[in-house]
N, C-alpha and C. Protein backbone atom coordinates (compact mmCIF):
# COMPACT_ATOMS: atom_id res chain seq x y z
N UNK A 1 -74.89 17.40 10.71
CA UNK A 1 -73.91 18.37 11.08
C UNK A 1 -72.88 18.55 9.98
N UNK A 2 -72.40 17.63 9.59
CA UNK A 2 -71.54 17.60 8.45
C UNK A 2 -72.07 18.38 6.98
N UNK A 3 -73.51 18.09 6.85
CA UNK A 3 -74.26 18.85 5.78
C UNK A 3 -74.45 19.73 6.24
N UNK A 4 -74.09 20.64 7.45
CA UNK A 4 -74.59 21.70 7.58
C UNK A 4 -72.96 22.53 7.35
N UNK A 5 -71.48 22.23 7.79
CA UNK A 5 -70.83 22.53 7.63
C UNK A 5 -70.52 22.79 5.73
N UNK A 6 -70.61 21.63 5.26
CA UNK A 6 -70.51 21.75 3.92
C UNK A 6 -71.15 22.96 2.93
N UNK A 7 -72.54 23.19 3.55
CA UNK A 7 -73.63 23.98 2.90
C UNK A 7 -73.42 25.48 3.39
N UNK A 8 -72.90 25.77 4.53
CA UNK A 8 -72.08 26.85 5.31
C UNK A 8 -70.70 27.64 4.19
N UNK A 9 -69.87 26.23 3.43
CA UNK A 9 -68.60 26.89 3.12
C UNK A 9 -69.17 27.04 1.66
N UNK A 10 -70.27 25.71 0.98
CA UNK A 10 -70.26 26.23 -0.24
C UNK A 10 -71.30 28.01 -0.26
N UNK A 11 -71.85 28.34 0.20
CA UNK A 11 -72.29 29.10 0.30
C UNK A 11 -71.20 31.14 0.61
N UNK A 12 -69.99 30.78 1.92
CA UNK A 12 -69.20 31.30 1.80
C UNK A 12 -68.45 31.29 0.42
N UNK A 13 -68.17 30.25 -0.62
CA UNK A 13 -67.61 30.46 -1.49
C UNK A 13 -68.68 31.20 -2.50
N UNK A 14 -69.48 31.01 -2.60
CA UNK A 14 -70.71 31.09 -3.60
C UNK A 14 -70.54 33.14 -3.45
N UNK A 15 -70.66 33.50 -2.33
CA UNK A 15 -70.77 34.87 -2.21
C UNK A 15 -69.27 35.76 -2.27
N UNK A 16 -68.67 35.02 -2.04
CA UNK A 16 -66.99 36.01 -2.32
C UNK A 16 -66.99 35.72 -3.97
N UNK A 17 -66.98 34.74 -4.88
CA UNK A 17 -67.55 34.47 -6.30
C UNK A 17 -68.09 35.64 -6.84
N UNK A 18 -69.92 35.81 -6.19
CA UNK A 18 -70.54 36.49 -6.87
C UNK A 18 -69.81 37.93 -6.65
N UNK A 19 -68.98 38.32 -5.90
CA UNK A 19 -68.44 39.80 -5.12
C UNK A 19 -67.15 39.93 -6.03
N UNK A 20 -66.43 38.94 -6.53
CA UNK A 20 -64.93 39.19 -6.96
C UNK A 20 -65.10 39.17 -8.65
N UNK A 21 -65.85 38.64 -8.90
CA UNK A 21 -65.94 38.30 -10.61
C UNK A 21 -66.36 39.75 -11.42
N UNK A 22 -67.31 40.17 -11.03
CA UNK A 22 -68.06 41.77 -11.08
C UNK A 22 -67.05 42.53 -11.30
N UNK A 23 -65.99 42.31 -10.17
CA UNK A 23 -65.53 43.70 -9.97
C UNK A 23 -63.89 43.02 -11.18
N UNK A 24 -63.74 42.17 -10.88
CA UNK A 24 -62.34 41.81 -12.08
C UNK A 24 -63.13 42.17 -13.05
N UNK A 25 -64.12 41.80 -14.09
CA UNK A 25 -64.10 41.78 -14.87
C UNK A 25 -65.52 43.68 -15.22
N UNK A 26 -65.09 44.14 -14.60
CA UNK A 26 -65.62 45.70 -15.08
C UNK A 26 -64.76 46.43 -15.39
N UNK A 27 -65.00 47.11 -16.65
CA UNK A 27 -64.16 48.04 -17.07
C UNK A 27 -64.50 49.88 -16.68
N UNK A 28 -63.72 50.67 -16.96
CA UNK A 28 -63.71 51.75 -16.75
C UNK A 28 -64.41 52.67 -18.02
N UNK A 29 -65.79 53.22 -17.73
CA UNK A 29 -66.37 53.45 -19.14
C UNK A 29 -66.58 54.95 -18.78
N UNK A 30 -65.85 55.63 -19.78
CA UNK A 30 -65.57 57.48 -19.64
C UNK A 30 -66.41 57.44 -20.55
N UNK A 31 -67.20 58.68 -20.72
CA UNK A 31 -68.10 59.43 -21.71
C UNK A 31 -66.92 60.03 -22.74
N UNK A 32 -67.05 60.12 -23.86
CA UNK A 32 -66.38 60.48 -24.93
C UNK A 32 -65.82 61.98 -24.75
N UNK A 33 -66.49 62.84 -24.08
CA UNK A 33 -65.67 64.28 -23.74
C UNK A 33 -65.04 64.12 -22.65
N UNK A 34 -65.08 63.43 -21.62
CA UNK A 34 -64.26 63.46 -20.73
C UNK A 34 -62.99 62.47 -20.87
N UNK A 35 -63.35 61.44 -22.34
CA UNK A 35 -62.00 60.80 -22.68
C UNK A 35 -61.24 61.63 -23.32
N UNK A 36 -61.36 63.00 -24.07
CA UNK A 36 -60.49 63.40 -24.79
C UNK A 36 -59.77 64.07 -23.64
N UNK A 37 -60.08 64.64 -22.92
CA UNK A 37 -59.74 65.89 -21.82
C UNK A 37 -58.36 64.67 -20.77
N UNK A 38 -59.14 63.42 -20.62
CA UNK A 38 -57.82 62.68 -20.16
C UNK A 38 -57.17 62.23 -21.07
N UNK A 39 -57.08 62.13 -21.92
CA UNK A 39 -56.11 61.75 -22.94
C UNK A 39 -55.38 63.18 -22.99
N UNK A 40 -56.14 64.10 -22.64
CA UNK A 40 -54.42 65.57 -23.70
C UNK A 40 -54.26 65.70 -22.19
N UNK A 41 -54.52 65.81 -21.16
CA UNK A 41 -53.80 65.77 -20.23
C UNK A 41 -52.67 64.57 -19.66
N UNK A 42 -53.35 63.40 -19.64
CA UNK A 42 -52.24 62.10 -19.59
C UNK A 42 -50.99 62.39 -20.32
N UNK A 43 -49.91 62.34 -19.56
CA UNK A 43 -48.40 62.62 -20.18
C UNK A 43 -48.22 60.93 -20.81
N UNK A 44 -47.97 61.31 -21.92
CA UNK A 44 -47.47 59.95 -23.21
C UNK A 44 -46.07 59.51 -22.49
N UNK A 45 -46.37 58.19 -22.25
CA UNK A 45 -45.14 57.52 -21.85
C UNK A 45 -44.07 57.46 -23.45
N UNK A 46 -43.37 57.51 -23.28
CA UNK A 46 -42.48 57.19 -24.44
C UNK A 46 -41.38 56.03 -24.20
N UNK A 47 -41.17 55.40 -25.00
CA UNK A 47 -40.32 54.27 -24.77
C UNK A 47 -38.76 54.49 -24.71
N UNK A 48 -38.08 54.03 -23.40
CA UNK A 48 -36.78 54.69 -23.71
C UNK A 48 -35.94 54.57 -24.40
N UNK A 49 -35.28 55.20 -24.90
CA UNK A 49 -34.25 55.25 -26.39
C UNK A 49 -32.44 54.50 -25.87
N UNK A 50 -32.37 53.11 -26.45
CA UNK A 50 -31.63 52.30 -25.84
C UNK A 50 -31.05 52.49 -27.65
N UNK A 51 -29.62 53.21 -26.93
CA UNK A 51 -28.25 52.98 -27.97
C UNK A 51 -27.88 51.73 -27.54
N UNK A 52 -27.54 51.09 -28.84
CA UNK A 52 -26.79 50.40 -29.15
C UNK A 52 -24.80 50.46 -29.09
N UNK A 53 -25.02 49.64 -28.22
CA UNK A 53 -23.04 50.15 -27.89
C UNK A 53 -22.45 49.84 -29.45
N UNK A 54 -20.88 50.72 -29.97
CA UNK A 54 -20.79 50.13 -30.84
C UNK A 54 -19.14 49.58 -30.38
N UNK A 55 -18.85 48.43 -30.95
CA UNK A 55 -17.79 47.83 -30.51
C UNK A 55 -16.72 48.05 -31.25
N UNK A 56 -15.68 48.68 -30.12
CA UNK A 56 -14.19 49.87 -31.06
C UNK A 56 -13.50 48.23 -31.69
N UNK A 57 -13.48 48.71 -33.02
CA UNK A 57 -12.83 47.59 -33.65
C UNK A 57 -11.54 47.67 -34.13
N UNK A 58 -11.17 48.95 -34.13
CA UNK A 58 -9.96 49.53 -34.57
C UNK A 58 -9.22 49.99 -33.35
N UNK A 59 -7.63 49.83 -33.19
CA UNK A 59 -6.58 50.84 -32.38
C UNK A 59 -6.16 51.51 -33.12
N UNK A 60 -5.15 51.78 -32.38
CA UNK A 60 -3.95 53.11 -33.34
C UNK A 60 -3.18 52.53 -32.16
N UNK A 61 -1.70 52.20 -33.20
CA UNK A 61 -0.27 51.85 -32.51
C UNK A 61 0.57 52.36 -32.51
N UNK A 62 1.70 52.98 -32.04
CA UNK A 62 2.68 53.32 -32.32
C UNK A 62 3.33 52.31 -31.72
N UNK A 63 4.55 52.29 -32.94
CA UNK A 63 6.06 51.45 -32.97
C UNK A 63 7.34 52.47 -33.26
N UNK A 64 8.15 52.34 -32.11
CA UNK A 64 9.19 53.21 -32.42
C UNK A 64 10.13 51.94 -32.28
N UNK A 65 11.30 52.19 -33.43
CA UNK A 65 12.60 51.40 -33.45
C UNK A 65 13.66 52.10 -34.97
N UNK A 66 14.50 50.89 -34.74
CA UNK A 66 15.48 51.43 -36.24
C UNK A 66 15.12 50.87 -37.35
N UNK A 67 15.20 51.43 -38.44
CA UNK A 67 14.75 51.21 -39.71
C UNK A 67 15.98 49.97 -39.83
N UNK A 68 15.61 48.90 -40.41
CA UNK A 68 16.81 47.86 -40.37
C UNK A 68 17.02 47.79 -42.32
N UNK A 69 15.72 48.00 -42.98
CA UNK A 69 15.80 48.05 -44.51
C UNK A 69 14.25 48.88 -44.93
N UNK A 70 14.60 49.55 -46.00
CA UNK A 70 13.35 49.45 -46.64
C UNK A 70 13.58 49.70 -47.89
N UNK A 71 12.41 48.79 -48.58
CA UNK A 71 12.37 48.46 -49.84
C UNK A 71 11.82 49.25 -50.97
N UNK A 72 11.75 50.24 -51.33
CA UNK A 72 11.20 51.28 -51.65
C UNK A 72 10.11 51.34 -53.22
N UNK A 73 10.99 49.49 -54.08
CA UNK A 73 9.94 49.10 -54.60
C UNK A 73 9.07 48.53 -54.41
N UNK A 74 9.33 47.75 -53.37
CA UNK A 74 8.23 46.79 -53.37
C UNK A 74 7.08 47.39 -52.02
N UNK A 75 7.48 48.63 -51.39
CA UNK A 75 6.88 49.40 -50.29
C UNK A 75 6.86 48.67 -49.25
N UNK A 76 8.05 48.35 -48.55
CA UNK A 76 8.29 47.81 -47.21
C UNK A 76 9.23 47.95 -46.41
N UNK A 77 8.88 48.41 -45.03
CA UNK A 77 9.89 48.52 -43.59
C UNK A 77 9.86 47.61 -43.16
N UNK A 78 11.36 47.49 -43.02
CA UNK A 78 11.51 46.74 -41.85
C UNK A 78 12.11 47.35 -40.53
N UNK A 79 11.31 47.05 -39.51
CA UNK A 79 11.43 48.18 -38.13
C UNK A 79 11.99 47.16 -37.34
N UNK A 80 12.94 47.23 -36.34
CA UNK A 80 13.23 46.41 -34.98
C UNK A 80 13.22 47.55 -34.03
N UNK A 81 12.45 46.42 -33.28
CA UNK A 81 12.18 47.86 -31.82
C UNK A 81 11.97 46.89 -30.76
N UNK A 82 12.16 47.27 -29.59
CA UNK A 82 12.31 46.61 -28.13
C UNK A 82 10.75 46.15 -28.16
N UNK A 83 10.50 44.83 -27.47
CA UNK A 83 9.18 44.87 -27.11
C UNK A 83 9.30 44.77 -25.27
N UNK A 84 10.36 44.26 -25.17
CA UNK A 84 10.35 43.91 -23.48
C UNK A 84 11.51 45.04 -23.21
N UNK A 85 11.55 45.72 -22.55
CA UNK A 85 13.05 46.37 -22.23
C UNK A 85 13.96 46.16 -21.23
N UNK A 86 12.73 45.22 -20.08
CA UNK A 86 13.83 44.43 -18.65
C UNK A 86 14.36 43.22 -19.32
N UNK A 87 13.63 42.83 -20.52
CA UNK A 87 14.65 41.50 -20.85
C UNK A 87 14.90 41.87 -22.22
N UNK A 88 15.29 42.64 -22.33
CA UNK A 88 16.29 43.37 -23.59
C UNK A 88 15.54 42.36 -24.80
N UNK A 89 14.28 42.52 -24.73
CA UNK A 89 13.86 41.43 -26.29
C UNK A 89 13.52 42.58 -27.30
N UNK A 90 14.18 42.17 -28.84
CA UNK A 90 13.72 42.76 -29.60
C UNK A 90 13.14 42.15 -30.87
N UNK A 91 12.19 42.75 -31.45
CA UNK A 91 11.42 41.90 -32.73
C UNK A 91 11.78 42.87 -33.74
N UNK A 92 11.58 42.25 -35.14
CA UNK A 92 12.01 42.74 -36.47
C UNK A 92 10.41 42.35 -36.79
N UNK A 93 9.87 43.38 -37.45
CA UNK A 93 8.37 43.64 -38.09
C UNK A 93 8.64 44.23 -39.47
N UNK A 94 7.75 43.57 -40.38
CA UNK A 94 7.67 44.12 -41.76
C UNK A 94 5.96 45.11 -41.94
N UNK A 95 6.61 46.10 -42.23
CA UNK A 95 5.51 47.12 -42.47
C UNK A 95 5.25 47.33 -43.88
N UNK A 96 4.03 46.90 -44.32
CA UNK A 96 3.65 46.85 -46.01
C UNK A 96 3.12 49.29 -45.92
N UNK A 97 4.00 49.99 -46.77
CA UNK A 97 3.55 51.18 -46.91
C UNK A 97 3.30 51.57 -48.37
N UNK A 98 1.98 52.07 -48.02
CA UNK A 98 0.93 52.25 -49.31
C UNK A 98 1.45 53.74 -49.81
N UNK A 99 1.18 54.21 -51.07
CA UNK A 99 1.31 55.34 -51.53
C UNK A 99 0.79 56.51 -50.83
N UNK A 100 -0.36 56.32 -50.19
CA UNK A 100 -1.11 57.63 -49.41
C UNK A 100 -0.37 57.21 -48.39
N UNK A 101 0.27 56.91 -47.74
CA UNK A 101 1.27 56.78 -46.39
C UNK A 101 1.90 57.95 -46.44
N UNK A 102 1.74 58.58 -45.32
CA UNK A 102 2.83 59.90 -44.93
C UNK A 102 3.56 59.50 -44.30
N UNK A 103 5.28 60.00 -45.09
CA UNK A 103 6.42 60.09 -44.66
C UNK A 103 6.94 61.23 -44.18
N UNK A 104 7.01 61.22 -43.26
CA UNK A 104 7.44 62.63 -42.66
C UNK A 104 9.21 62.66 -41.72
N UNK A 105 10.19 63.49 -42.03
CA UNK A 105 10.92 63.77 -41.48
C UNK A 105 11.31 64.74 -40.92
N UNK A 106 10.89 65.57 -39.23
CA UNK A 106 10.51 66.49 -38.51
C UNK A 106 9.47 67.01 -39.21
N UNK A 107 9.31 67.92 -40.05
CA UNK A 107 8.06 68.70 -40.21
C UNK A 107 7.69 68.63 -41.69
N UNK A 108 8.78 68.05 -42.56
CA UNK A 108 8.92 67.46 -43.89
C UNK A 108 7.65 66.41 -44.24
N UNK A 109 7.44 66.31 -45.22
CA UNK A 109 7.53 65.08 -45.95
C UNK A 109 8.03 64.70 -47.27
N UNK A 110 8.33 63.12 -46.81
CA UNK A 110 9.63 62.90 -47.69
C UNK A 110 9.11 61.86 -48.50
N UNK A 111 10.42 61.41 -49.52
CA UNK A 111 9.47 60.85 -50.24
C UNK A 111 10.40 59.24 -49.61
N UNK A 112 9.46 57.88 -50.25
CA UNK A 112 10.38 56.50 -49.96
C UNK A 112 11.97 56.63 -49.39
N UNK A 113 12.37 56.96 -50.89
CA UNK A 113 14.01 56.79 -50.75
C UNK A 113 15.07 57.23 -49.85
N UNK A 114 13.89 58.73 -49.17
CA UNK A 114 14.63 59.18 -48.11
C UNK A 114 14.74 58.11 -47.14
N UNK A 115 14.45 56.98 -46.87
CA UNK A 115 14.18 56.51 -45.56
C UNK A 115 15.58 55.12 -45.87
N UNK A 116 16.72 55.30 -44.88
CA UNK A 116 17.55 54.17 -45.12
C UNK A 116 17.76 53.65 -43.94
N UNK A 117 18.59 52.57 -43.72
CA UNK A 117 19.06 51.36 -42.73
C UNK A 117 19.33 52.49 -42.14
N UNK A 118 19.59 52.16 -40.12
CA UNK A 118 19.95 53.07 -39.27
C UNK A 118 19.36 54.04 -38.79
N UNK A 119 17.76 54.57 -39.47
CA UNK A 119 17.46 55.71 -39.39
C UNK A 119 16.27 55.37 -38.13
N UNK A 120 16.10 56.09 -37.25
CA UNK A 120 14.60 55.83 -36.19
C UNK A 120 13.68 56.51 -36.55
N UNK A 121 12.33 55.52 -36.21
CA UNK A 121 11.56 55.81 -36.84
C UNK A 121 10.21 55.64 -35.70
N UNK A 122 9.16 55.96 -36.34
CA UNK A 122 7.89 55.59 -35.80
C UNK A 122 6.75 55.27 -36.60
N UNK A 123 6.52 54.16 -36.34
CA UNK A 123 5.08 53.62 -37.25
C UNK A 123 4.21 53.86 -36.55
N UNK A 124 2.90 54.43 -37.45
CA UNK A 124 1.88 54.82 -36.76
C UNK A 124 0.75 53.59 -37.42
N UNK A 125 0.19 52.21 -36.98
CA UNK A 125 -0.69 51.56 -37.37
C UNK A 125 -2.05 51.21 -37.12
N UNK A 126 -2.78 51.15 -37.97
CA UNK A 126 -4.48 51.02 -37.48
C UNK A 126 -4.54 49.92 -37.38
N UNK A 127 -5.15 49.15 -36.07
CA UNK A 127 -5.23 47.49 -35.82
C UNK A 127 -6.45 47.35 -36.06
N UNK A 128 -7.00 46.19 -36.16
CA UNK A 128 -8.36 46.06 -36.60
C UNK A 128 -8.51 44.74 -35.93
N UNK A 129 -9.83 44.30 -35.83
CA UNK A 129 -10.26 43.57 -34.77
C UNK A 129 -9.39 41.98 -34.87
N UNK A 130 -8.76 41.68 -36.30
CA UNK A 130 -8.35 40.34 -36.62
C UNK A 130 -6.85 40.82 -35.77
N UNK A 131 -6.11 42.04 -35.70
CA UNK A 131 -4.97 42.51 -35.59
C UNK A 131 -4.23 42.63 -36.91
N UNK A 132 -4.97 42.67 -37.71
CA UNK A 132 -3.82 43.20 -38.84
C UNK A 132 -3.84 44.75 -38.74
N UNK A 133 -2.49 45.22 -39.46
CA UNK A 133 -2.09 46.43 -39.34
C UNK A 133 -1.81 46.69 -40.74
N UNK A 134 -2.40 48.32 -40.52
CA UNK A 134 -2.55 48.87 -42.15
C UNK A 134 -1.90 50.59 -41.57
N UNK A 135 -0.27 50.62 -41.82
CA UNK A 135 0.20 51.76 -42.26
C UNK A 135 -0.17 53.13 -42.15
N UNK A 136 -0.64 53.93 -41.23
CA UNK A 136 -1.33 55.14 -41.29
C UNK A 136 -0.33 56.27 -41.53
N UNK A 137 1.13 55.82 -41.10
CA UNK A 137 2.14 57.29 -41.75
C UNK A 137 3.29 56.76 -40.71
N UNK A 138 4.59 56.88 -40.99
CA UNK A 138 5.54 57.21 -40.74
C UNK A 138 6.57 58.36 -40.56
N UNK A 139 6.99 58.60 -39.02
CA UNK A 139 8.01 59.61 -39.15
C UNK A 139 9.36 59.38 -38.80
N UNK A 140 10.46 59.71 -39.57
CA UNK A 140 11.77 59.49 -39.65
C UNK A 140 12.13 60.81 -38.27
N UNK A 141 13.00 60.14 -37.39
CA UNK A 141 13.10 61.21 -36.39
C UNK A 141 15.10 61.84 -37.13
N UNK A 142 14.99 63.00 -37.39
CA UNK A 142 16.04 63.75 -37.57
C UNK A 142 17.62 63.10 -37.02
N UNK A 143 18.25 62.78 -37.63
CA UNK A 143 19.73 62.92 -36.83
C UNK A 143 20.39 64.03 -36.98
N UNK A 144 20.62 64.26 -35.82
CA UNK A 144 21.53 65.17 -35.50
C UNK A 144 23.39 64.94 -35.32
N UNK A 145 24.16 65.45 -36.33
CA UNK A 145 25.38 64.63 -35.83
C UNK A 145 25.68 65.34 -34.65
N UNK A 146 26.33 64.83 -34.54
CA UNK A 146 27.39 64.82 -32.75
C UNK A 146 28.30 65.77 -33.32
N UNK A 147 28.41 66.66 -32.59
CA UNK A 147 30.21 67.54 -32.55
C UNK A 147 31.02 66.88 -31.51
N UNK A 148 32.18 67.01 -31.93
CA UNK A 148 32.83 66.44 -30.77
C UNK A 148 33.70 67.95 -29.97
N UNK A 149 33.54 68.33 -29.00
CA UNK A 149 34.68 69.40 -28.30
C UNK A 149 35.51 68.85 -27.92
N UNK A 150 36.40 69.65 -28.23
CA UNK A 150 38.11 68.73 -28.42
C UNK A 150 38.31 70.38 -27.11
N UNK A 151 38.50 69.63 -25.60
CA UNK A 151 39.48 70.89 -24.98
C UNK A 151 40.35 71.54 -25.39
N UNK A 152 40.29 72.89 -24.85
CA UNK A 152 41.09 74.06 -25.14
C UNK A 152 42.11 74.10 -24.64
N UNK A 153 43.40 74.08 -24.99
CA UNK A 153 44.53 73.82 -24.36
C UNK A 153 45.10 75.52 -23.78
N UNK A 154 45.88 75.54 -22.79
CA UNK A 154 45.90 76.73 -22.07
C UNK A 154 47.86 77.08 -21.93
């Protein structure tokens, strides 16, 4: 009984074997005109086109404050401008300005010397991924003096 069970399953295995191997291992064999005809009809997969992100390495800053000095030989501002304004903090920054630096005062541009202690200003700087800052142009904002009206007496 036991040899008859045994001889029962190898036999079940023996025939799902001969049934599964056939069919895995047959290929699909087209006659040469009917491969071209599926080939120009088959739409060509194409591989999808994966950009590459590129990583912004540069800002643009603006700094507005008062010109506290600038050095006009050696090409340097010095700017103080608020960084906190609820806790009244302010920093003094040295700005290295290159010859192609635009100086501009309202619609002017000026040259170094125009620019003295007292005057407000705005630095415009390119940051770069370390944070250094490289000078892209400066504008001197106009003063306007004050009139004073003295009432008209009657």
């Amino acid at each position: 009984m036991k040899n008859g069970k045994l001889f029962l399953t190898f036999v079940f295995v023996l025939g799902i074997a001969l049934i599964a191997f056939p069919v895995m291992a047959q290929e699909a064999v087209v006659p040469d005109e009917q491969a071209e005809s599926i080939a120009v009809e088959a739409p060509i997969a194409e591989e999808p086109v994966v950009e590459e992100a590129t990583e912004v390495t540069e800002q643009v800053e603006e700094i507005s404050g008062e010109v506290v000095s600038f050095d006009a030989e050696n090409s340097i501002l010095v700017l103080k401008y608020v960084v906190d304004p609820e806790l009244n903090i302010e920093k003094e920054e040295n700005f290295d300005i290159s010859t192609a630096t635009e100086i501009k005062k309202g619609n002017e541009i000026v040259a170094f010397s125009d620019i003295q202690a007292g005057d407000m200003a705005t630095v415009t700087c390119i940051v770069d991924a370390d944070g250094n800052k490289k000078v892209a142009g400066v504008m001197v904002q106009e003063v306007v003096p004050e009139t004073v009206v003295e009432p008209v007496a009657e």
